[in-house]
N, C-alpha and C. Protein backbone atom coordinates (compact mmCIF):
# COMPACT_ATOMS: atom_id res chain seq x y z
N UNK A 1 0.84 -1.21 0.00
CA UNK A 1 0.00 0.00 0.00
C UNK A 1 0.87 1.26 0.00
N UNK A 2 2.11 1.17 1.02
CA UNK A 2 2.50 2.42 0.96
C UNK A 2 3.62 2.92 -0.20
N UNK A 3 3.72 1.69 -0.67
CA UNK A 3 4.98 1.62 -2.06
C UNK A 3 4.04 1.75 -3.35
N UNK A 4 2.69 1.90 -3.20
CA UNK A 4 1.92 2.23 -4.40
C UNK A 4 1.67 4.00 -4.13
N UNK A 5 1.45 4.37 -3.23
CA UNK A 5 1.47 5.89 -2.99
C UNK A 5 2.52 6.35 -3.50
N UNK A 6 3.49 5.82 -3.14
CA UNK A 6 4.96 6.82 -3.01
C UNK A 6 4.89 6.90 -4.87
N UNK A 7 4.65 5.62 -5.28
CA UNK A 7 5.17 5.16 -6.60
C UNK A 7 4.54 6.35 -7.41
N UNK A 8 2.69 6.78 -7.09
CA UNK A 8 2.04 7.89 -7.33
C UNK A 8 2.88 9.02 -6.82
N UNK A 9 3.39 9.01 -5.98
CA UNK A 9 3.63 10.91 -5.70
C UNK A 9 4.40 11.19 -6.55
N UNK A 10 5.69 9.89 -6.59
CA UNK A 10 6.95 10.37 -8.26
C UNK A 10 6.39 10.44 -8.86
N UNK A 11 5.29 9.42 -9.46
CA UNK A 11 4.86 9.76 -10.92
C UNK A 11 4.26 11.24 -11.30
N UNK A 12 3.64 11.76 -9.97
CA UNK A 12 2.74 12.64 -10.27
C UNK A 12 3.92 14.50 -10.19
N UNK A 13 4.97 14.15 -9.04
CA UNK A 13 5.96 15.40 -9.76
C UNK A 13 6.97 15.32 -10.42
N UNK A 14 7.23 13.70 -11.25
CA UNK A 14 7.69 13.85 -12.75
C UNK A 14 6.61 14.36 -13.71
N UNK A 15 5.62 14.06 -13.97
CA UNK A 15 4.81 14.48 -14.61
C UNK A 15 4.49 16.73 -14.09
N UNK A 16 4.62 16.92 -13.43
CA UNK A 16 4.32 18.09 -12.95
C UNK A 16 6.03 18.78 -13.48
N UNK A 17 6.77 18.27 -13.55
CA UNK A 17 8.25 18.75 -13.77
C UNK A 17 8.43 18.94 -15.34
N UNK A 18 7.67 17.43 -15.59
CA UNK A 18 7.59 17.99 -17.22
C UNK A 18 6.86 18.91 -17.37
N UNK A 19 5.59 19.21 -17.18
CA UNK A 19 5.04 20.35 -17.57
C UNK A 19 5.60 21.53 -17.51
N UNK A 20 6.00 21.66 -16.03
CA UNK A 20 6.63 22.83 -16.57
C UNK A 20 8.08 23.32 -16.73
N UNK A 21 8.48 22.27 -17.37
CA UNK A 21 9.85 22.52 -17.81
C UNK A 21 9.06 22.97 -19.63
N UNK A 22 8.13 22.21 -19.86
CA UNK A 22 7.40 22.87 -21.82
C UNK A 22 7.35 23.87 -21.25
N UNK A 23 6.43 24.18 -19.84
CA UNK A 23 5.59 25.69 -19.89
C UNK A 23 6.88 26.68 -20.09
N UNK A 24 7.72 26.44 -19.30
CA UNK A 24 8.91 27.43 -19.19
C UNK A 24 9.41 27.90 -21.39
N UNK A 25 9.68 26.68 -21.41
CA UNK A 25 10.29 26.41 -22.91
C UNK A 25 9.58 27.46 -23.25
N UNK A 26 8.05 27.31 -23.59
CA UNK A 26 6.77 27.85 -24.65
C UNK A 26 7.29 29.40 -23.87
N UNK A 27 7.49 29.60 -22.73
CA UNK A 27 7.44 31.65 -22.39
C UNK A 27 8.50 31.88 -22.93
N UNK A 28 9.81 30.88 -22.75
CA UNK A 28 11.46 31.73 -23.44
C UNK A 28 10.86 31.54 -24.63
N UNK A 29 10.20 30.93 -25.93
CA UNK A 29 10.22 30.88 -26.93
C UNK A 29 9.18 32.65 -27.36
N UNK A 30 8.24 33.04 -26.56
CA UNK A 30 7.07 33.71 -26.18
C UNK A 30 8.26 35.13 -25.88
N UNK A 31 9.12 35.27 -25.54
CA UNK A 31 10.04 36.66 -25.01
C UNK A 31 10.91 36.82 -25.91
């Protein structure tokens, strides 16, 4: 149980890291 959480929290701020490592990309491309 608690090795399926954890497994969610990485997944969920790799996924949050990618985003905004594009979001960042898309504003330097945007300036």
């Amino acid at each position: 149980m608690l090795g399926v959480v954890a497994y969610v929290v990485i997944l969920g701020g790799f996924f949050a890291l990618a985003v905004g490592l594009l979001f960042g990309l898309r504003a330097v491309k945007l300036l």
